[in-house]
N, C-alpha and C. Protein backbone atom coordinates (compact mmCIF):
# COMPACT_ATOMS: atom_id res chain seq x y z
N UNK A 1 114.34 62.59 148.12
CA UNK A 1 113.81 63.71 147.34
C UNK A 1 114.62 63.82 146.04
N UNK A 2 113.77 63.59 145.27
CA UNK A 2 114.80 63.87 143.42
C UNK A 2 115.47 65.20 143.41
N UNK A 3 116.19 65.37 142.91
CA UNK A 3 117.15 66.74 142.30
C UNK A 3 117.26 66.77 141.33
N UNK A 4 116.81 67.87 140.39
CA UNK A 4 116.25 68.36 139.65
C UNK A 4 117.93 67.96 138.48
N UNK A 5 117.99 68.00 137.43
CA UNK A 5 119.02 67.92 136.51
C UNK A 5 119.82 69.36 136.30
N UNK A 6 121.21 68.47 136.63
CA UNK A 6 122.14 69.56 136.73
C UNK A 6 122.87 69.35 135.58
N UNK A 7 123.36 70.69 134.88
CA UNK A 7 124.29 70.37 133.39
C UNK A 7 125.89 71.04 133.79
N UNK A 8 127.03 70.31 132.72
CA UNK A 8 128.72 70.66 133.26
C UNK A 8 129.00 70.29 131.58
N UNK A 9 129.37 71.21 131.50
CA UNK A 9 130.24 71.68 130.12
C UNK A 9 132.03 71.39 130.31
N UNK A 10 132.84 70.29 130.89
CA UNK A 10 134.00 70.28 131.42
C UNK A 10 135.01 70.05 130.12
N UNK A 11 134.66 70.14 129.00
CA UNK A 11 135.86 70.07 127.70
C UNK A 11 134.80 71.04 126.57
N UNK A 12 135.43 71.31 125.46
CA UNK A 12 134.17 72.13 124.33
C UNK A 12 134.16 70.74 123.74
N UNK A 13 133.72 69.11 123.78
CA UNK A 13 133.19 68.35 123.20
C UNK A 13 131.78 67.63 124.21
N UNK A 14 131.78 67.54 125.33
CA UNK A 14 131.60 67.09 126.36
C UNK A 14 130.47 67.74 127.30
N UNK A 15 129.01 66.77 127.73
CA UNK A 15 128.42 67.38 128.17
C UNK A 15 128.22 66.47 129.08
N UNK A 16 127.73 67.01 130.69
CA UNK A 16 127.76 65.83 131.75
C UNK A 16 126.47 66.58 132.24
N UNK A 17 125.80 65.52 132.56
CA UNK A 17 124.07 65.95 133.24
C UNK A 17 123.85 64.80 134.00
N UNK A 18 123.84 65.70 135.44
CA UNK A 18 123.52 65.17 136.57
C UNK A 18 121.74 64.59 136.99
N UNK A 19 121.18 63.56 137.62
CA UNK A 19 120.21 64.17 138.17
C UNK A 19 119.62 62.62 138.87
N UNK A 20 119.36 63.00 140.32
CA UNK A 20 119.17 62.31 141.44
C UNK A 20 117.74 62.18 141.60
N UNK A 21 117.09 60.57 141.75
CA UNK A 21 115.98 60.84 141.52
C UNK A 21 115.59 59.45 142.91
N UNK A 22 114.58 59.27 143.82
CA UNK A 22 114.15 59.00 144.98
C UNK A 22 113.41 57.34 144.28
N UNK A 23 114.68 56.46 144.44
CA UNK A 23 113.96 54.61 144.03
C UNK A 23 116.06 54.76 143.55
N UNK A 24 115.38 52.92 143.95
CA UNK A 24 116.60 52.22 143.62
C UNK A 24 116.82 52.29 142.70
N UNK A 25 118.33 51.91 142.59
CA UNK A 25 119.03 51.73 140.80
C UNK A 25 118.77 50.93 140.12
N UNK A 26 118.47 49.77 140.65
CA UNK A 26 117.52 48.67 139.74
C UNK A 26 116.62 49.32 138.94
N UNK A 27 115.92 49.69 139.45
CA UNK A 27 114.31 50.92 138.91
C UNK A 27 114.88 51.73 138.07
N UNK A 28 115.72 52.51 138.55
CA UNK A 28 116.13 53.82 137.71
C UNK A 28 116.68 52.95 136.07
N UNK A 29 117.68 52.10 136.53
CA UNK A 29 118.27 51.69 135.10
C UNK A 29 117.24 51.34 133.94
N UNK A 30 115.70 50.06 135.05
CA UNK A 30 114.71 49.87 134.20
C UNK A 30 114.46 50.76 133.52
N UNK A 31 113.86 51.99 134.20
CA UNK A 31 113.22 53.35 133.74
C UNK A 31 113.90 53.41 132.62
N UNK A 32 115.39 53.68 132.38
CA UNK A 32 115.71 54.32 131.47
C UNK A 32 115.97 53.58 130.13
N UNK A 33 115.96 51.92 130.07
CA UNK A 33 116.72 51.17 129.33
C UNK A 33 115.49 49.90 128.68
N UNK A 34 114.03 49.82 129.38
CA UNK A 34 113.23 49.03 129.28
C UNK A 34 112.04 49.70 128.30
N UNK A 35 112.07 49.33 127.07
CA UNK A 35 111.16 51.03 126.37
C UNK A 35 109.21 50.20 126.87
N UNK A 36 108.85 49.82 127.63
CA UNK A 36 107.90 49.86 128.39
C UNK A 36 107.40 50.86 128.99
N UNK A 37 108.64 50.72 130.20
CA UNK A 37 109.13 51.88 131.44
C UNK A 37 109.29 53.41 130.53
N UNK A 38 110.00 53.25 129.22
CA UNK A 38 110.69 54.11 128.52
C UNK A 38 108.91 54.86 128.08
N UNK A 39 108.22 54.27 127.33
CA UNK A 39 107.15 54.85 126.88
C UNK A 39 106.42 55.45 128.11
N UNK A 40 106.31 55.23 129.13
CA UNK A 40 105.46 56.01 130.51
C UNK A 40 106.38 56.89 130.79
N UNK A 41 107.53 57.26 130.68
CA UNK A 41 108.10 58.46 131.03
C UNK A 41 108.97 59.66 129.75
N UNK A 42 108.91 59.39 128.36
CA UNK A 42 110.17 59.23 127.63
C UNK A 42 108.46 60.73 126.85
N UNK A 43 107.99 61.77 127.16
CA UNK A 43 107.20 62.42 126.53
C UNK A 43 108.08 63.30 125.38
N UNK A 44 107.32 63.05 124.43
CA UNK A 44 107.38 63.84 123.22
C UNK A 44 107.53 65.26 123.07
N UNK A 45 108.02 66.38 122.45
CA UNK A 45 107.54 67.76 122.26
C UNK A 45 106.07 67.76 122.38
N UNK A 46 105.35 69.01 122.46
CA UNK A 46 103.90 69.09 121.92
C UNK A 46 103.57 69.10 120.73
N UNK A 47 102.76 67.82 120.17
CA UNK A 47 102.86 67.94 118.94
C UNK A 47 103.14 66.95 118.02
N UNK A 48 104.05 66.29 119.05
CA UNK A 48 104.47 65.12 118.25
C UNK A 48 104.37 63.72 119.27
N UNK A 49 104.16 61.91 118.48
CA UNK A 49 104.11 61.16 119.26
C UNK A 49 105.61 60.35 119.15
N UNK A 50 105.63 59.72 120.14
CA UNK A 50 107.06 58.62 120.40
C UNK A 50 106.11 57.29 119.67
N UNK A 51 106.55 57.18 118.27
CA UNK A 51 105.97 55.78 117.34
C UNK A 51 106.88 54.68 117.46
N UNK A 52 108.27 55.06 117.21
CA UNK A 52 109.49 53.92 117.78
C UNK A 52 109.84 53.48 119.14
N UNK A 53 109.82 52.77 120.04
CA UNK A 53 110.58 52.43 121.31
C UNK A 53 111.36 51.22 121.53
N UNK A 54 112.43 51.50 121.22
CA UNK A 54 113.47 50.14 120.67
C UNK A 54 114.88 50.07 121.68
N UNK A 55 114.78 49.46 122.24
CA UNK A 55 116.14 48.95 123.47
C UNK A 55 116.70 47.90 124.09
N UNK A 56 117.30 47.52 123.29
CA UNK A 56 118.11 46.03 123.56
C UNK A 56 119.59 46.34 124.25
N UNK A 57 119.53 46.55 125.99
CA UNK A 57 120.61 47.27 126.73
C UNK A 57 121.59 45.79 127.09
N UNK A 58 122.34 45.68 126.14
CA UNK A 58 123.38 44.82 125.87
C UNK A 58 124.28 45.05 125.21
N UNK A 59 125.36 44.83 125.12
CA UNK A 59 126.73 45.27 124.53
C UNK A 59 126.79 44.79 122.88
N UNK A 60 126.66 45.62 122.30
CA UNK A 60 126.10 45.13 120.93
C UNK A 60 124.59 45.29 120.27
N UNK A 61 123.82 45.44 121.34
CA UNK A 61 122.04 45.64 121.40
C UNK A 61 121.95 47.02 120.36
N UNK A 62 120.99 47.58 119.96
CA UNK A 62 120.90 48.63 119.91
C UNK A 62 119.15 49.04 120.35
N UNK A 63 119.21 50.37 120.17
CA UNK A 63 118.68 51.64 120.66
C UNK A 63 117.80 52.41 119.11
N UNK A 64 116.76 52.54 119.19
CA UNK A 64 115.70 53.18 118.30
C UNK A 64 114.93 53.92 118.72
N UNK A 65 114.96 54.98 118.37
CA UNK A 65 113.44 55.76 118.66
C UNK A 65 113.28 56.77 117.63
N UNK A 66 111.58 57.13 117.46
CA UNK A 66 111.28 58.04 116.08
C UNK A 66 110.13 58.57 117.08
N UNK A 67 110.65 59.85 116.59
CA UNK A 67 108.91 60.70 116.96
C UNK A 67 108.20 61.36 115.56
N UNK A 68 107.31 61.63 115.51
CA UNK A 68 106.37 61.77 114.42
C UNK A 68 105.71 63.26 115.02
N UNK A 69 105.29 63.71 113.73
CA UNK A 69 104.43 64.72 113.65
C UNK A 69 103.26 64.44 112.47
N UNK A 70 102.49 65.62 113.04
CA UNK A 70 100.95 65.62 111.72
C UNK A 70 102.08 66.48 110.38
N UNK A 71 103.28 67.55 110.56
CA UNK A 71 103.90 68.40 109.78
C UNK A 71 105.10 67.76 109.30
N UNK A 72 105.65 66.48 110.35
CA UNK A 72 106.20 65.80 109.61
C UNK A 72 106.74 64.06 109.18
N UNK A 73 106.88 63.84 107.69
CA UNK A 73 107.06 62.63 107.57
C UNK A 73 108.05 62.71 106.66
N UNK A 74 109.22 61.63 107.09
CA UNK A 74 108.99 60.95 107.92
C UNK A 74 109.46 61.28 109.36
N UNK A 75 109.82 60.31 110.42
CA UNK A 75 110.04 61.18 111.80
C UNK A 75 111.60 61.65 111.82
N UNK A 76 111.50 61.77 112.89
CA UNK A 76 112.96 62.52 113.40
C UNK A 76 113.43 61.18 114.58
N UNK A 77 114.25 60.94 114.33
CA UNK A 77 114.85 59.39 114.98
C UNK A 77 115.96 59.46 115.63
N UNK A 78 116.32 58.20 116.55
CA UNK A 78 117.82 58.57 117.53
C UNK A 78 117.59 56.90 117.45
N UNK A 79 118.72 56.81 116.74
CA UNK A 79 119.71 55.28 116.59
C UNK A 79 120.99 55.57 117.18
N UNK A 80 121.36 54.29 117.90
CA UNK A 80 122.86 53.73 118.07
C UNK A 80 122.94 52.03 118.78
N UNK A 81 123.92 51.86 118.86
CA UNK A 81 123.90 50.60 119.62
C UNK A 81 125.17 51.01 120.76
N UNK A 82 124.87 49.90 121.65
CA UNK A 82 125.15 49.53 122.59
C UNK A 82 126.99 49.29 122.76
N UNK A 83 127.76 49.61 123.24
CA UNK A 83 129.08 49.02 123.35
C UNK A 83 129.95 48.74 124.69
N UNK A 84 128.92 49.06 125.43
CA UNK A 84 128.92 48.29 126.97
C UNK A 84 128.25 48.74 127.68
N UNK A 85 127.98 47.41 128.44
CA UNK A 85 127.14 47.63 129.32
C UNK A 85 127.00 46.70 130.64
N UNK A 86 127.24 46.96 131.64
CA UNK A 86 127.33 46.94 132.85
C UNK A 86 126.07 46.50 133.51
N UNK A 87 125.36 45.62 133.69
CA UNK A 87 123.51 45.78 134.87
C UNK A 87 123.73 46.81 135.62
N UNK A 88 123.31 47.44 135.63
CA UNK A 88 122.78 48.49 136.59
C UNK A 88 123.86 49.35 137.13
N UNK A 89 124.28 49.45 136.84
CA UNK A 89 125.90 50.15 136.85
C UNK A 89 126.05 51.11 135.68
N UNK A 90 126.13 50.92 134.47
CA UNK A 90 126.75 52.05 133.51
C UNK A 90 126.72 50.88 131.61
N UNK A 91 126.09 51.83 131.03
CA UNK A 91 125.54 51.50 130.05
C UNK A 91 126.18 52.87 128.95
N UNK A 92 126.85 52.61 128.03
CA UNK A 92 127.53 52.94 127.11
C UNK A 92 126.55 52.99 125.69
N UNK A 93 126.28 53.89 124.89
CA UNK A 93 125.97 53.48 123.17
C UNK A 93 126.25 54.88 122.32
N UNK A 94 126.52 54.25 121.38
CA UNK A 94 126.54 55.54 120.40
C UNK A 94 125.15 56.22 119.77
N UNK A 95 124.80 57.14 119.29
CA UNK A 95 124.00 57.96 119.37
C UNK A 95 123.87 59.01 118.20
N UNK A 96 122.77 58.75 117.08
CA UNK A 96 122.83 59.48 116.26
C UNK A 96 121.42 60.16 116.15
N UNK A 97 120.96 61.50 116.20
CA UNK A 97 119.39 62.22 115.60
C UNK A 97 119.89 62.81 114.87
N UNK A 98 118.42 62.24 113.71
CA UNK A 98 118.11 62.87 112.45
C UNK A 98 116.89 62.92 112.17
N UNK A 99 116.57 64.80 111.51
CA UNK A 99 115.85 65.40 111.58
C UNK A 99 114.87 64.35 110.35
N UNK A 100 113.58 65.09 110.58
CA UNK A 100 112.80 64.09 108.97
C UNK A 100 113.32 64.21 107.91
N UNK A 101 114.06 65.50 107.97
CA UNK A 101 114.38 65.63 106.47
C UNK A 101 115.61 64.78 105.80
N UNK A 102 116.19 63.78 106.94
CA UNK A 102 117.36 63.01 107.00
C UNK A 102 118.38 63.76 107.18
N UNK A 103 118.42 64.96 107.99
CA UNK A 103 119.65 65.69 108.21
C UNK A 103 120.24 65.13 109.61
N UNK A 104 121.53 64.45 109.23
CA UNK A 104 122.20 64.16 110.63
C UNK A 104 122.08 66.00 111.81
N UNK A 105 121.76 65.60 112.97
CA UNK A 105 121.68 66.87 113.54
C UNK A 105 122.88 66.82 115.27
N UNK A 106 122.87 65.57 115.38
CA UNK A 106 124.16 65.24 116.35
C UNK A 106 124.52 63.54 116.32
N UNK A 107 125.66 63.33 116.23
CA UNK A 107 126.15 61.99 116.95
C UNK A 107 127.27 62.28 117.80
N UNK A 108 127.08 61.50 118.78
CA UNK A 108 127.84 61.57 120.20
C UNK A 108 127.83 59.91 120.80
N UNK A 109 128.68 59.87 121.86
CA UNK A 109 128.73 58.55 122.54
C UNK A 109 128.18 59.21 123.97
N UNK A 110 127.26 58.45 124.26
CA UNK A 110 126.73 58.68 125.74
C UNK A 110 126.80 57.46 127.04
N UNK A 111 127.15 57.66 128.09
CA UNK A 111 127.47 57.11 128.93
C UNK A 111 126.36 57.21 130.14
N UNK A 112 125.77 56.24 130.85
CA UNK A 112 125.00 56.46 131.34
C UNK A 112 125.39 55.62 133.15
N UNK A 113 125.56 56.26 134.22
CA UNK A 113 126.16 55.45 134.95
C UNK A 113 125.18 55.86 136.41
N UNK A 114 124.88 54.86 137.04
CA UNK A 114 124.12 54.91 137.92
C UNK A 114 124.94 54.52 139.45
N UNK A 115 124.82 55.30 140.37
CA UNK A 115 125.13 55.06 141.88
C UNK A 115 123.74 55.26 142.66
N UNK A 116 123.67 54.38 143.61
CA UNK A 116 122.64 54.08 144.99
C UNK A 116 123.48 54.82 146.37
N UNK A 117 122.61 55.40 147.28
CA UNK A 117 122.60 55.57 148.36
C UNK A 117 121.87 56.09 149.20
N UNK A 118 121.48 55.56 150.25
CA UNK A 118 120.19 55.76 151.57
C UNK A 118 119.07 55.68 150.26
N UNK A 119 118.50 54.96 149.31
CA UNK A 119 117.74 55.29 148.62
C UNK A 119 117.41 55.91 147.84
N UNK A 120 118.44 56.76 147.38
CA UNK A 120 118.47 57.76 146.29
C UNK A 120 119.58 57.75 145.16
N UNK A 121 119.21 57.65 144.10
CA UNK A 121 120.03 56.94 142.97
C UNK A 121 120.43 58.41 141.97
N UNK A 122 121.54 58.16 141.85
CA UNK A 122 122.45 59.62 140.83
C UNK A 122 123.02 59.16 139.64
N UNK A 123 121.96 59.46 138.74
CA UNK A 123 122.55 59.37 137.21
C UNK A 123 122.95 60.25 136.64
N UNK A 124 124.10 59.80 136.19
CA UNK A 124 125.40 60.93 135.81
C UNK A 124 125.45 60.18 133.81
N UNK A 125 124.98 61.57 132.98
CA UNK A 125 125.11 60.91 131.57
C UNK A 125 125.84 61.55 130.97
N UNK A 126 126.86 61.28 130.51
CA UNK A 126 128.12 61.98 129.54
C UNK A 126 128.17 61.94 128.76
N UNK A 127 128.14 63.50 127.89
CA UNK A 127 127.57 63.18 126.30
C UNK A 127 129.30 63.00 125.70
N UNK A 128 129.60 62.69 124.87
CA UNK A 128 130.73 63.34 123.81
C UNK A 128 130.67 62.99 122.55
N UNK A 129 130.66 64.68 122.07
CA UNK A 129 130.32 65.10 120.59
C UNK A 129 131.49 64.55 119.59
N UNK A 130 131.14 64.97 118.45
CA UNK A 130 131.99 65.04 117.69
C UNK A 130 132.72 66.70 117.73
N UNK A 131 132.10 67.84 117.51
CA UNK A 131 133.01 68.63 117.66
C UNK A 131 132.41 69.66 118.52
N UNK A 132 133.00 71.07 118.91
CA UNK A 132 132.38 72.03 119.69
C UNK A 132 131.25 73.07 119.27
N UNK A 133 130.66 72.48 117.96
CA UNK A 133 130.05 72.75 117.31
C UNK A 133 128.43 72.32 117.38
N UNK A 134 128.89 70.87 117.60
CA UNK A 134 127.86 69.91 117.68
C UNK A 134 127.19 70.31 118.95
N UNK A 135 128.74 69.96 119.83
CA UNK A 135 128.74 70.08 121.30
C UNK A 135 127.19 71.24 121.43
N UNK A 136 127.83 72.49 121.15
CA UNK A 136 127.19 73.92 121.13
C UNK A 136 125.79 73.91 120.52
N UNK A 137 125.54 73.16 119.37
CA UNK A 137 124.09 73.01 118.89
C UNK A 137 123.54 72.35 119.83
N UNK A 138 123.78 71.54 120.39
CA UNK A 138 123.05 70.22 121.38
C UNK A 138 122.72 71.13 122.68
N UNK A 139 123.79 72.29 123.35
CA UNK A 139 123.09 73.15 124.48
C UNK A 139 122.18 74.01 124.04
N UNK A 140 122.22 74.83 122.57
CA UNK A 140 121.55 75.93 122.39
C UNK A 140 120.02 74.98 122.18
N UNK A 141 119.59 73.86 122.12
CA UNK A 141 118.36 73.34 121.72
C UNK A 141 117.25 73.31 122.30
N UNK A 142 118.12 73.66 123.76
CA UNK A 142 116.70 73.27 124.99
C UNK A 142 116.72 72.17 125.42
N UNK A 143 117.73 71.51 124.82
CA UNK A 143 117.33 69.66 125.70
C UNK A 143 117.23 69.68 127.27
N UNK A 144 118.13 70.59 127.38
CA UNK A 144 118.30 69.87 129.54
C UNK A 144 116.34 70.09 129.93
N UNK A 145 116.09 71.74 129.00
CA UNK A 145 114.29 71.85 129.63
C UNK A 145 114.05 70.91 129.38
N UNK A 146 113.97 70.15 128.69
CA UNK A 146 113.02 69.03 128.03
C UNK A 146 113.32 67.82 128.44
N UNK A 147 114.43 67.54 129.00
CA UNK A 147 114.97 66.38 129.67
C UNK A 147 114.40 66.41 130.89
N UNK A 148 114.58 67.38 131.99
CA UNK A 148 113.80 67.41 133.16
C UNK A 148 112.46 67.13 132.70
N UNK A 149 111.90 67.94 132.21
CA UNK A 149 110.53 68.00 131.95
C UNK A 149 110.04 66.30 132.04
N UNK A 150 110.83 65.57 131.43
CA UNK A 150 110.62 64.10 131.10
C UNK A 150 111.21 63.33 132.59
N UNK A 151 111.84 63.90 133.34
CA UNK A 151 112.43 63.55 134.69
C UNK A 151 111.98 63.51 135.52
N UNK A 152 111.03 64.66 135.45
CA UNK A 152 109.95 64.75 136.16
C UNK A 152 108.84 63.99 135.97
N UNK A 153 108.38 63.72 134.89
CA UNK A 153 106.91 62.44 134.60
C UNK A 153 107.71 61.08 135.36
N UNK A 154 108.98 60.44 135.22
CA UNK A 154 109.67 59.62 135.44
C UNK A 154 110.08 59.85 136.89
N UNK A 155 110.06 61.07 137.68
CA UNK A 155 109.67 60.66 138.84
C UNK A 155 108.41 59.52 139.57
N UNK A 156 107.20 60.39 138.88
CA UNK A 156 106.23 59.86 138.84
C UNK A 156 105.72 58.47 139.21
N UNK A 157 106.72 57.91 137.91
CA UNK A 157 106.38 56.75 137.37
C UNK A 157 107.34 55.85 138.21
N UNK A 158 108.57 56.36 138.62
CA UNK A 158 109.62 55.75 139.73
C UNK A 158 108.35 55.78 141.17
N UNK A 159 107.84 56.62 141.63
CA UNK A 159 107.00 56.33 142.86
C UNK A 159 105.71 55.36 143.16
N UNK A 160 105.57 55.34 141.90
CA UNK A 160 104.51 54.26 141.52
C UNK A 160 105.00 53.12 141.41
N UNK A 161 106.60 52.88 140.95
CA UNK A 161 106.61 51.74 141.05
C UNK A 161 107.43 51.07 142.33
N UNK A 162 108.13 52.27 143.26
CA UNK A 162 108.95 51.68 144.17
C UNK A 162 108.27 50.61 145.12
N UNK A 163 107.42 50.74 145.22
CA UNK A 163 106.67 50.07 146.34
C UNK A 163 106.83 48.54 146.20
């Protein structure tokens, strides 16, 4: 049974979000690192589409994505690359969104680390900001709603494919 995403504030730079979801870690890592897998679960605000899906999960690879609106051009994007990475174990990259208007709005290093057991896989992602500022904009935004929200389609799409 998935468990819903849990959030831990443990330094003022530092954000850790839990969340346990029912398929192997093989699957789960796909899900999160294959922008295939990434486009069937990775939903947009309302309003706007996912036009970029870019993920080369290799140490050095990097990471692209742009979402678009009809209100704005150009999109709002999340670049970084890769600086380790582990198969299926724990995947490292740096991490920058910027708004259309080209306003940097966070960079952080995120850590992404996956454990298996009886069938149920716990991804644990660790943000760290640049300051408690950043930190603090990045909780007041709504992401964790919007992250589940997307955790949940990616259940989905994990049950469809465990089989």
């Amino acid at each position: 049974m998935p468990i819903p995403l849990q959030l831990a504030t443990p330094d003022d730079t530092t954000i850790v979000l839990t969340r346990a979801f029912a398929a192997p870690r093989r699957l789960v890592w796909e899900a999160m690192f294959s922008p295939p897998m990434m486009r069937r679960w990775m939903l947009p605000p309302p309003g706007w589409t996912l036009t970029v899906c870019e993920c080369d999960a290799r140490t050095g690879g990097a990471l692209s994505l742009a979402w678009k609106s009809d209100e704005a051009d150009p999109a709002m994007t999340l670049t970084g690359v890769f600086t380790e990475v582990v198969l299926h174990e724990r995947g490292t990259h740096t991490e920058t969104m910027a708004l259309p208007s080209g306003q940097v709005v966070g960079s952080q290093v995120e850590t992404h680390a996956f454990a298996e057991k009886d069938g149920l896989t716990t991804m644990t992602i660790r943000q760290v900001f640049e300051s408690k500022e950043a930190r603090d904009g990045a909780l007041g935004s709504g992401m964790d709603e919007g992250m589940e929200a997307c955790y949940r389609q990616l259940d989905d799409v994990l049950a469809g494919n465990a089989r």
